[in-house]
C-alpha atoms as a PDB file:
ATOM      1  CA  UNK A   1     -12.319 -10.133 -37.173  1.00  0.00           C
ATOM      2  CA  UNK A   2     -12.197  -9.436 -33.608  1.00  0.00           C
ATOM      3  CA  UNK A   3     -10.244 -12.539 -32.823  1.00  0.00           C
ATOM      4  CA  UNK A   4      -7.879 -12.075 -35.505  1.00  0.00           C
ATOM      5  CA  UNK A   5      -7.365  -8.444 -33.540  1.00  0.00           C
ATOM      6  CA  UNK A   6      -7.247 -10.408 -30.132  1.00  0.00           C
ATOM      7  CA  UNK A   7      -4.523 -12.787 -31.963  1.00  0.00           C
ATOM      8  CA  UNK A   8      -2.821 -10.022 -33.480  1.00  0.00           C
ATOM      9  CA  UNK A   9      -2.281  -8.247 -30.091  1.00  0.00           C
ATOM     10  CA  UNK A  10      -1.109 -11.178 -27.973  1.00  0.00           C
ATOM     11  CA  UNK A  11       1.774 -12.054 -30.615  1.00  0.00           C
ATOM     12  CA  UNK A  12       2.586  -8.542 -30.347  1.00  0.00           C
ATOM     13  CA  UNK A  13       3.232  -8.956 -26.476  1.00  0.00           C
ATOM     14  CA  UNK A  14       7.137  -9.542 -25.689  1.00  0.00           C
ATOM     15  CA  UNK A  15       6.408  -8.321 -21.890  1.00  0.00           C
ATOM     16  CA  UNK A  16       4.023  -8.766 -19.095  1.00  0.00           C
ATOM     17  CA  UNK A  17       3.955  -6.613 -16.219  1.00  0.00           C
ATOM     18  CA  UNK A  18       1.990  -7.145 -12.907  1.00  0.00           C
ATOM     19  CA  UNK A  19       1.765  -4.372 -10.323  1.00  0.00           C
ATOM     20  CA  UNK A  20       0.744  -4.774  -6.751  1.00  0.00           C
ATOM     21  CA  UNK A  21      -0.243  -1.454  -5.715  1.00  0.00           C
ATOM     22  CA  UNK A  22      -1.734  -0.324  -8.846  1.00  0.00           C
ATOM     23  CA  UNK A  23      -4.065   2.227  -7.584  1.00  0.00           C
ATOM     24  CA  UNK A  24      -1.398   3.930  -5.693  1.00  0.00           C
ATOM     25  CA  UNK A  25       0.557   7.457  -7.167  1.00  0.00           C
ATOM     26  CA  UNK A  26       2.995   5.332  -8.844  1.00  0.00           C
ATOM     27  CA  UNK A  27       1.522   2.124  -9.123  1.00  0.00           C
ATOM     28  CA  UNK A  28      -1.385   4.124 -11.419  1.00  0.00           C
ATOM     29  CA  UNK A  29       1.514   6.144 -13.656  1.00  0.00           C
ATOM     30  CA  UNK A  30       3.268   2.549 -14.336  1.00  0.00           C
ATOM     31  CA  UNK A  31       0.603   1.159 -15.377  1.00  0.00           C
ATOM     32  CA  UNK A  32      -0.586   4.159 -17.499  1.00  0.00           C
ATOM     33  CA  UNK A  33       3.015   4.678 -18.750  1.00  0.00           C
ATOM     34  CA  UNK A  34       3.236   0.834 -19.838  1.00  0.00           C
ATOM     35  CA  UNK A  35       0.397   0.421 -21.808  1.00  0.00           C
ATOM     36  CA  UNK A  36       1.280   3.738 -23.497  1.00  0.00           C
ATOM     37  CA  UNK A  37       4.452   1.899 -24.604  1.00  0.00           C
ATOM     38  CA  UNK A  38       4.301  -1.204 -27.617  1.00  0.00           C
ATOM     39  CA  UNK A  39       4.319  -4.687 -26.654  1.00  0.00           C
ATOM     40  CA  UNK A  40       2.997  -4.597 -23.190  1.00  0.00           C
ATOM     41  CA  UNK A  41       0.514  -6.485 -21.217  1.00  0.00           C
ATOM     42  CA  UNK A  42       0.103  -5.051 -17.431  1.00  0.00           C
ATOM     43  CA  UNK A  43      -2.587  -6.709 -14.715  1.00  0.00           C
ATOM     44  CA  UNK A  44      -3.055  -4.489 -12.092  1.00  0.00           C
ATOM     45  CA  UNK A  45      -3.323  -6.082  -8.406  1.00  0.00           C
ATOM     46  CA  UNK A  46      -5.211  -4.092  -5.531  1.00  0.00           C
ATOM     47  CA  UNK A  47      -7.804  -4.621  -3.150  1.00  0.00           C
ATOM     48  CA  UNK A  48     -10.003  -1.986  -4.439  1.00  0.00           C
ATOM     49  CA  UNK A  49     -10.618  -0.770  -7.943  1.00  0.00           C
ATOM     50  CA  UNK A  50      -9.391   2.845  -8.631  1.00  0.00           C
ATOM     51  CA  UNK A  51     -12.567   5.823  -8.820  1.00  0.00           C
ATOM     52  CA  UNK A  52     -11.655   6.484 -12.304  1.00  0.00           C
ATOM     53  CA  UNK A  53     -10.756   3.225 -13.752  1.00  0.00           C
ATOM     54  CA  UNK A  54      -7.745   2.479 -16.568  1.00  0.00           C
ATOM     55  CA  UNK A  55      -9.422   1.741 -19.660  1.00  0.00           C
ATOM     56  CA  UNK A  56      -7.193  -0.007 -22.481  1.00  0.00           C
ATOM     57  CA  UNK A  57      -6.614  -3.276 -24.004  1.00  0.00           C
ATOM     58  CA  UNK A  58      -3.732  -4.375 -22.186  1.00  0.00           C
ATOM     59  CA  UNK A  59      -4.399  -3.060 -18.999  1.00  0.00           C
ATOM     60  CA  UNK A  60      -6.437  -6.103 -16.375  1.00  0.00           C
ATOM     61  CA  UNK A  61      -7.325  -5.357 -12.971  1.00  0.00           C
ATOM     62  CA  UNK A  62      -7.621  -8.103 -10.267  1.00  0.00           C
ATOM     63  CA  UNK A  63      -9.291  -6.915  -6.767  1.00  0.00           C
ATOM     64  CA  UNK A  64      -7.184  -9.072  -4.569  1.00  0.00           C
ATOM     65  CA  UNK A  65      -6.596  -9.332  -0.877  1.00  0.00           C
ATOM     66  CA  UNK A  66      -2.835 -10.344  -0.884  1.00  0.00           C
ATOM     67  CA  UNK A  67      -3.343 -10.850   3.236  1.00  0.00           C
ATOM     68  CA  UNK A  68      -5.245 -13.771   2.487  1.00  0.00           C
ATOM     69  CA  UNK A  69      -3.090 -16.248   1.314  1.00  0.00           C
ATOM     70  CA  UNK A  70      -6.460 -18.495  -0.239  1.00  0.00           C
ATOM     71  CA  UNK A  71      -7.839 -15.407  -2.432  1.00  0.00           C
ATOM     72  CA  UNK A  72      -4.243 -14.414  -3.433  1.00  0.00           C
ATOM     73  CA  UNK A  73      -3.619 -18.146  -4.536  1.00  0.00           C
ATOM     74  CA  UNK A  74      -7.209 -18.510  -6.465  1.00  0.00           C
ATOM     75  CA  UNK A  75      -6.903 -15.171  -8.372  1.00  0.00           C
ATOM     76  CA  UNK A  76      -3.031 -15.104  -9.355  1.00  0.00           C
ATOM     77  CA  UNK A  77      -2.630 -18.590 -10.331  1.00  0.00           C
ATOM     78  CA  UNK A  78      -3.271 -18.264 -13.659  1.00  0.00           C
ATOM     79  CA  UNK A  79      -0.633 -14.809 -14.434  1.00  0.00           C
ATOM     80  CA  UNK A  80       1.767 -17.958 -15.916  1.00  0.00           C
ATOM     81  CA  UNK A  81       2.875 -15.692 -18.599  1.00  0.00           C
ATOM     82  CA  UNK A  82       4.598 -12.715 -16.355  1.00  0.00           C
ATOM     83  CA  UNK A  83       7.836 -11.063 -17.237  1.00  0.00           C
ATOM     84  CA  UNK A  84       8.121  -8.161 -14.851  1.00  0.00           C
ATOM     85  CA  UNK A  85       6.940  -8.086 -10.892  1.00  0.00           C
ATOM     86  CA  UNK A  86       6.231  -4.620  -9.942  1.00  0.00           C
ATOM     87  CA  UNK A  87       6.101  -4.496  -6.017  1.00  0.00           C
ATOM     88  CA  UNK A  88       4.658  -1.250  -5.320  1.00  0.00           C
ATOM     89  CA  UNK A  89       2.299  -1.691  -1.977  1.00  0.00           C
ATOM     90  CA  UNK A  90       2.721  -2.072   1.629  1.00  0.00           C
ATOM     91  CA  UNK A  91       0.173  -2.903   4.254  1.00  0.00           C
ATOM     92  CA  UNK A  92      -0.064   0.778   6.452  1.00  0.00           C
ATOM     93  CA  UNK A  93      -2.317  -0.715   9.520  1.00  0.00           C
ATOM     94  CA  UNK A  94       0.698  -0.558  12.211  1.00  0.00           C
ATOM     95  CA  UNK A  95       3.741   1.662  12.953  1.00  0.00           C
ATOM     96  CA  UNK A  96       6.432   1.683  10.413  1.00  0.00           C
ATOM     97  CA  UNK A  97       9.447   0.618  12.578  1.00  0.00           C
ATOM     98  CA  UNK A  98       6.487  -2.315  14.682  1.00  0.00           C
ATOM     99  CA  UNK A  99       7.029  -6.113  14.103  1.00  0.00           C
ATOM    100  CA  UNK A 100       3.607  -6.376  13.102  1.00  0.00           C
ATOM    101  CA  UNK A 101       4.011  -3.952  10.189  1.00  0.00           C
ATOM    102  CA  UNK A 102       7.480  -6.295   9.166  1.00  0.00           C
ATOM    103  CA  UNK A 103       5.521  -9.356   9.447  1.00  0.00           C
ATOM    104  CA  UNK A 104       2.583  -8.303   7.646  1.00  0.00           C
ATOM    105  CA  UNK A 105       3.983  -6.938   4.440  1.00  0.00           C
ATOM    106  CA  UNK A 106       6.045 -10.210   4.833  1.00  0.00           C
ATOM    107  CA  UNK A 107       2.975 -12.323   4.572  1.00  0.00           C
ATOM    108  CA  UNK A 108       1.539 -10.056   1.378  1.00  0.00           C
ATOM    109  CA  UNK A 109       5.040 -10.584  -0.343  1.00  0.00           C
ATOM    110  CA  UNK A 110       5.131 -14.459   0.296  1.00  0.00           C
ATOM    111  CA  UNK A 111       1.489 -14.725  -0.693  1.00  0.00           C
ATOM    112  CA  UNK A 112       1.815 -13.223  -4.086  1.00  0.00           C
ATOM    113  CA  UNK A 113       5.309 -14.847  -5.186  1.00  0.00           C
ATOM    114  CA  UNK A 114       3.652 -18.309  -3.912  1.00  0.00           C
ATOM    115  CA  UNK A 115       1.234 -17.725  -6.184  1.00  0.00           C
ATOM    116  CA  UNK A 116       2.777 -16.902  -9.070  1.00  0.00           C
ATOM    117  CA  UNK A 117       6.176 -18.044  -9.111  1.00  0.00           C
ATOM    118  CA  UNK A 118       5.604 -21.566  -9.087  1.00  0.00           C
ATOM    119  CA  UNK A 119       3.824 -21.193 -12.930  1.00  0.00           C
ATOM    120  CA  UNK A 120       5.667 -18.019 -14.473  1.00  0.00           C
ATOM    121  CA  UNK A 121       7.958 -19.296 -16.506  1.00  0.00           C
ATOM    122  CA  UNK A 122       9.195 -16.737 -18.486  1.00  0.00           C
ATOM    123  CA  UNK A 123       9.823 -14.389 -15.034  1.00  0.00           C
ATOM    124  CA  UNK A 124      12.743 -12.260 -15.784  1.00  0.00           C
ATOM    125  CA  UNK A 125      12.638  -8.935 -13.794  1.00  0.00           C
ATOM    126  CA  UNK A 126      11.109  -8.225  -9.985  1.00  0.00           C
ATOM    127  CA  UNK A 127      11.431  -4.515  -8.761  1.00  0.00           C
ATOM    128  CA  UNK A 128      10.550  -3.929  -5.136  1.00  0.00           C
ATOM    129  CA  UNK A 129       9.766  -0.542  -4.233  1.00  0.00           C
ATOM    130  CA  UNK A 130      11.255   0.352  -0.343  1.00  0.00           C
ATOM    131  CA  UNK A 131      12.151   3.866   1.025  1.00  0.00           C
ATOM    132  CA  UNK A 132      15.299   5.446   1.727  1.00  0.00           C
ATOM    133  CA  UNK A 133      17.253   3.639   3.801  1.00  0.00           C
ATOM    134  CA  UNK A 134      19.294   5.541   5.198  1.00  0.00           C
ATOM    135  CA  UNK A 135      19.572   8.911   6.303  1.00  0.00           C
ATOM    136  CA  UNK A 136      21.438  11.325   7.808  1.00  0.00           C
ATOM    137  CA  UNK A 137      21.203  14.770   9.206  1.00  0.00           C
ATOM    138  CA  UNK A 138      21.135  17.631   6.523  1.00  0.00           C
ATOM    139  CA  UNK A 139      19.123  20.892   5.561  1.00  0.00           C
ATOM    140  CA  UNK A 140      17.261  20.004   2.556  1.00  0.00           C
ATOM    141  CA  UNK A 141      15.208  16.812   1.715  1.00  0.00           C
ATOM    142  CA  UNK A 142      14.493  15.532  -1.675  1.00  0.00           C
ATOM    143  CA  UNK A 143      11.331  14.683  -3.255  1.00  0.00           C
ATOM    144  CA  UNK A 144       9.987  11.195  -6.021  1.00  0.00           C
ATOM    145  CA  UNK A 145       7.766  12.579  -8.537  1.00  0.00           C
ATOM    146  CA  UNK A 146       5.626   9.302  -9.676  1.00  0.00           C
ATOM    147  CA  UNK A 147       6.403   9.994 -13.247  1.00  0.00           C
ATOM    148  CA  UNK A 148      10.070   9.982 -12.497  1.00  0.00           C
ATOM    149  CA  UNK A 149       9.753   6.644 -10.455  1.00  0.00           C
ATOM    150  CA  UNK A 150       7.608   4.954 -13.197  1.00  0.00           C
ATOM    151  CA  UNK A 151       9.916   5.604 -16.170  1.00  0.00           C
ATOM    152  CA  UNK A 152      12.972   4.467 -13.815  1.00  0.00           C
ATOM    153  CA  UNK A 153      10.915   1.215 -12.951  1.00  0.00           C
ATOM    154  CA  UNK A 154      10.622   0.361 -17.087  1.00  0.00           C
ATOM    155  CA  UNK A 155      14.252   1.775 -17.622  1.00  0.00           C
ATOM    156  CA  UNK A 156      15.722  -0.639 -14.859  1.00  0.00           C
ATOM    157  CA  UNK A 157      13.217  -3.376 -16.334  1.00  0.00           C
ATOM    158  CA  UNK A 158      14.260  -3.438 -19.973  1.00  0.00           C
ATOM    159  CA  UNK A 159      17.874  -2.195 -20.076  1.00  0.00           C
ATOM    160  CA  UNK A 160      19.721  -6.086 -20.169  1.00  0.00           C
ATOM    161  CA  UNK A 161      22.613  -3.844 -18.757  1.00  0.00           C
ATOM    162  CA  UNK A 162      20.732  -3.359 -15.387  1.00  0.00           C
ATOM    163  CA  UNK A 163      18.350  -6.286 -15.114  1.00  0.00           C
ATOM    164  CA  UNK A 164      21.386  -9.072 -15.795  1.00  0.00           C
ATOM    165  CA  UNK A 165      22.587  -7.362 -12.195  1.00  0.00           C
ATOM    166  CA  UNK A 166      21.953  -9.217  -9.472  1.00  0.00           C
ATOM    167  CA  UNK A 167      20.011  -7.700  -6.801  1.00  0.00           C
ATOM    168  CA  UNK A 168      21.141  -3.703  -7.760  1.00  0.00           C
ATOM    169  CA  UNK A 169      19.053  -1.097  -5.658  1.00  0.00           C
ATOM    170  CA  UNK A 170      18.773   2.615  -6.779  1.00  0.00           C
ATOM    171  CA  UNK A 171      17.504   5.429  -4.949  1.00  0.00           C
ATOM    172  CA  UNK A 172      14.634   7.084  -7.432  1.00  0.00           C
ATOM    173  CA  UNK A 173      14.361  10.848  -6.710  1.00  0.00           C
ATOM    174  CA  UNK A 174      13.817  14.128  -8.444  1.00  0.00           C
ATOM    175  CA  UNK A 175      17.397  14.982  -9.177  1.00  0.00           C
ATOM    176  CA  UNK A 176      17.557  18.178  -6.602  1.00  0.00           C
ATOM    177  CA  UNK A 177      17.341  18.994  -2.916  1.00  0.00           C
ATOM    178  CA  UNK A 178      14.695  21.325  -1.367  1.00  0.00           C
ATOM    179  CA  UNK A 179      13.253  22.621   2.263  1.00  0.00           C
ATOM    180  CA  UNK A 180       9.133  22.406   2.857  1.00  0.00           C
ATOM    181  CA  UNK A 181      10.002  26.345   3.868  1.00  0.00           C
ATOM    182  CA  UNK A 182      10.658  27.078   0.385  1.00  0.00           C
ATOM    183  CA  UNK A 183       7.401  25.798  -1.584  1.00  0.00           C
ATOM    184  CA  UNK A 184       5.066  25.354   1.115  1.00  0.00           C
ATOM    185  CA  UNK A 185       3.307  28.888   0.816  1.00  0.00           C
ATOM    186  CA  UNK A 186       2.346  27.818  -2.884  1.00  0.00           C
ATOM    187  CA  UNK A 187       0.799  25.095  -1.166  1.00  0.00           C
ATOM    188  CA  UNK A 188      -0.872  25.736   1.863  1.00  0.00           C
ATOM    189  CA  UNK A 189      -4.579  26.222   2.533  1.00  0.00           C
ATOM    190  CA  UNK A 190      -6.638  26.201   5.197  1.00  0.00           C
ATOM    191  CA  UNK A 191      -8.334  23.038   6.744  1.00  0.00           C
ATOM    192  CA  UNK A 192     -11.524  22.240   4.569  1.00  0.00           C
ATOM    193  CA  UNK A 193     -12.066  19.098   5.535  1.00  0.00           C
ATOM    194  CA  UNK A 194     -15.462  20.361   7.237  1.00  0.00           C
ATOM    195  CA  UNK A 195     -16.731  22.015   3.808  1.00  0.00           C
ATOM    196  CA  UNK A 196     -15.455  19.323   1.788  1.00  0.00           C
ATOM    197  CA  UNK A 197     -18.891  17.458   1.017  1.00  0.00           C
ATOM    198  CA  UNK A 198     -19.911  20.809   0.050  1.00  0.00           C
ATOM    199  CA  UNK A 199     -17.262  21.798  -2.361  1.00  0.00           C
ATOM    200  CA  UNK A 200     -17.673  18.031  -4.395  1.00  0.00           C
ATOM    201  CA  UNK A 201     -21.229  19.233  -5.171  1.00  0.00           C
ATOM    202  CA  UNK A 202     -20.328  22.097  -6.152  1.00  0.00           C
ATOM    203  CA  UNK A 203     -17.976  21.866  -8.429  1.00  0.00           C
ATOM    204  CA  UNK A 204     -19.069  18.848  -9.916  1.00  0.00           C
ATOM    205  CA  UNK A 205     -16.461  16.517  -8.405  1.00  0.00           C
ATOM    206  CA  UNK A 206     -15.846  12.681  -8.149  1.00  0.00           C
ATOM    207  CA  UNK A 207     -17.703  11.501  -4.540  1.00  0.00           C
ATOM    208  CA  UNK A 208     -14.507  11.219  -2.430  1.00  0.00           C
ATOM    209  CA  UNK A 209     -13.690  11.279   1.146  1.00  0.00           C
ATOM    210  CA  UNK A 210     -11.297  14.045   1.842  1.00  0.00           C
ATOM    211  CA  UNK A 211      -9.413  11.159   4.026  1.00  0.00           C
ATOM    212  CA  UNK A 212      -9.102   9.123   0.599  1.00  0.00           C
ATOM    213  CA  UNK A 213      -7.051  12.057  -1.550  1.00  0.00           C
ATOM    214  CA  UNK A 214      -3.835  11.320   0.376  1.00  0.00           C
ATOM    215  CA  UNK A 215      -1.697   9.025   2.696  1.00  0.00           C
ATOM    216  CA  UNK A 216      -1.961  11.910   5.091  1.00  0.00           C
ATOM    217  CA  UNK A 217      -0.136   9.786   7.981  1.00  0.00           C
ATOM    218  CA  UNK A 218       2.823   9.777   5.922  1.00  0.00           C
ATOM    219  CA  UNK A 219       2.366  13.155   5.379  1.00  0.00           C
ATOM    220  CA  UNK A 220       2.395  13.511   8.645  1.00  0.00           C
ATOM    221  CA  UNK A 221       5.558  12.116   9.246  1.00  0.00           C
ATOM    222  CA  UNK A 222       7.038  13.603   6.551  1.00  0.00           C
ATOM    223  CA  UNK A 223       6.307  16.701   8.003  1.00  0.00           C
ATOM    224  CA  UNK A 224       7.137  16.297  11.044  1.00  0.00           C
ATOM    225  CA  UNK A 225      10.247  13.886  10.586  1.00  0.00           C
ATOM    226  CA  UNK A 226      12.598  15.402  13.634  1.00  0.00           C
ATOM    227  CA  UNK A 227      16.174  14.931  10.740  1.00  0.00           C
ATOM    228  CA  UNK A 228      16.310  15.564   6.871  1.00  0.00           C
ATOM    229  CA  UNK A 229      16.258  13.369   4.138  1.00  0.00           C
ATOM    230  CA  UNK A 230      19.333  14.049   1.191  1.00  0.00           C
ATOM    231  CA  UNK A 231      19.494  10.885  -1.133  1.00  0.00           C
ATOM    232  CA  UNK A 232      21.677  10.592  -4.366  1.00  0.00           C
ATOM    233  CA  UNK A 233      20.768   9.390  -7.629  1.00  0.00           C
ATOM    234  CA  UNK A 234      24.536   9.166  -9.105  1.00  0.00           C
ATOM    235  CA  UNK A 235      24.288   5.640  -9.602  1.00  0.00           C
ATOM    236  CA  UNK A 236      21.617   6.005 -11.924  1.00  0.00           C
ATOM    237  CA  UNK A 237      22.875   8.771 -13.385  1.00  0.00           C
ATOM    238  CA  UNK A 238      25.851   6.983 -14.205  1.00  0.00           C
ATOM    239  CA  UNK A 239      24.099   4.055 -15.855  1.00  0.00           C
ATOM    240  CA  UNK A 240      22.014   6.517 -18.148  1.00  0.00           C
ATOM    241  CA  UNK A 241      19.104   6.990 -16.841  1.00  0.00           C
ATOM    242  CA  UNK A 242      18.331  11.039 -17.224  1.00  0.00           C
ATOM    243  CA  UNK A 243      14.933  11.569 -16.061  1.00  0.00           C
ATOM    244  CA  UNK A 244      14.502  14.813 -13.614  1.00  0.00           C
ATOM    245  CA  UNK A 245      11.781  17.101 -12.438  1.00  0.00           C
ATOM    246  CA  UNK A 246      12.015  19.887  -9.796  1.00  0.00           C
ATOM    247  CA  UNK A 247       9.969  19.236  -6.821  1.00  0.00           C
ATOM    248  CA  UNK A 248       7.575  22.366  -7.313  1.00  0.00           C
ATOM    249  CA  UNK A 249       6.762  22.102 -10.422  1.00  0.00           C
ATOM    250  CA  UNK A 250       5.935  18.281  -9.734  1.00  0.00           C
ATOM    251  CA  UNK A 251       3.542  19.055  -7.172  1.00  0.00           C
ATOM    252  CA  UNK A 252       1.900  21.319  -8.965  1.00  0.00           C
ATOM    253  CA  UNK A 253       1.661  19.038 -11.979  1.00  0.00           C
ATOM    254  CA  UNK A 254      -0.253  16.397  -9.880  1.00  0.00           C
ATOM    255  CA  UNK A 255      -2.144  18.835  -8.667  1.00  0.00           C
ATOM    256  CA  UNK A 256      -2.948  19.985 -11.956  1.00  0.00           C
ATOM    257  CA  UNK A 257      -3.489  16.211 -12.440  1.00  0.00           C
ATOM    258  CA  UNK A 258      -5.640  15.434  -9.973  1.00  0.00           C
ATOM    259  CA  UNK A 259      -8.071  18.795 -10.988  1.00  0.00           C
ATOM    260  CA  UNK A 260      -8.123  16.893 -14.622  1.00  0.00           C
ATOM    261  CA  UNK A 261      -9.494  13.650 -12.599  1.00  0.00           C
ATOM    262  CA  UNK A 262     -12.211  16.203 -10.792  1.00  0.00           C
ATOM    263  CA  UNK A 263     -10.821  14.905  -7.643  1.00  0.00           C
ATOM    264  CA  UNK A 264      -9.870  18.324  -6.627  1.00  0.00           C
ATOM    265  CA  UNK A 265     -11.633  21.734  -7.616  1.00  0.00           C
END
């Protein structure tokens, strides 16, 4: 019986996702929005597994170091059957704008498409994740809510109208501008990283680090970035895809999020 179930499923399968950078914001939602969807298979790449693991059928985690070119070879050779490459991670160890942070997210890139392009067939869609590449000086900044960015990942991925396009990039943001001035007081508390311990025991939490909730260097150059960020999403827009969220209420739904998780009281 169970085999005829395992049989069942895999002729179901039309696509087969992998995501490097599955534990991330939006690594996690893509996967979680994929397997929510029919006919797809996801593996999930990282180096460590998430606290609060994925738990479906469809959904296969492989811890893998993608900076060592041996591991990344051993444990990817077999994915012969991928569709879609989801490139969602970047190595963080050195400055943005260094050599040494070019040349190592290089070497993670070549390591995994070494590995797995040489067998996957039936490859039809890669979508790399970057950030905004340019930028110019304005008074508002926009904001990527990880639910927006996963469904525009699978909307690029299966509309034939935008994957038979060679090489398109779209900007994936929330749809409208804001200032940190305007929403930061419904965010702000004091520093508790001292008390921290204290508050996980207390309200029952999962054992985290309060260095392990966020990417707070980005933060901190997000914060402190000395021009403003103003991207556009018309191009998307005018190839249908109609997926928005206002930045507030998108923090505060991963907020709300990450108190369902009991990573945060």
């Amino acid at each position: 019986m169970a085999a005829k179930e395992s049989d069942r499923n895999e002729a179901a399968t039309i696509y087969v996702a992998v995501i490097f950078g599955v534990t991330g914001l939006v690594g996690k939602e893509l996967a979680r929005r994929l397997i929510l969807k029919r006919n797809w298979k996801v593996y999930g790449i990282a180096r460590s597994p998430e606290s609060i693991p994925l738990k479906n059928p469809n959904f296969h985690f492989i811890s893998c170091d993608l900076l060592n070119p041996l591991e990344t070879k051993q444990k990817l050779l077999f994915l012969q059957d991928v569709t879609h490459i989801f490139w969602i991670t970047w190595a963080s160890q050195f400055p943005l704008d260094s050599q040494e942070c070019c040349e190592q997210n290089k070497d993670m890139m070549s390591n995994a498409l070494n590995a797995i392009l040489p067998t996957a067939k039936a490859l039809k869609h890669v979508s790399l994740q970057t950030g905004t590449r340019e930028c110019w000086e304005e008074t508002y900044i926009d904001g990527s809510d990880a639910r927006l960015v996963s469904e525009q990942y699978i909307w690029a991925a299966t509309n034939d109208a935008i994957s038979s396009i060679d090489g398109q990039a779209f900007n994936a943001i929330n749809g409208n501008s804001f200032t940190w001035k305007e929403i930061w007081p419904a965010l702000a508390m004091a520093d508790k990283k001292t008390v921290w311990d204290d508050i996980v025991i207390r309200e029952g939490l999962i054992q985290t680090e309060m260095e392990d909730l966020a990417n707070w260097a980005f933060l901190d150059v997000l914060f402190r970035c000395p021009f403003k960020l103003l991207g556009t999403r018309d191009k998307a827009d005018r190839l249908g895809f109609t997926v928005r969220y206002k930045e507030l209420n998108s923090i505060l739904y991963w907020i709300d999020f990450m108190r369902g998780e009991k990573l945060i009281p």
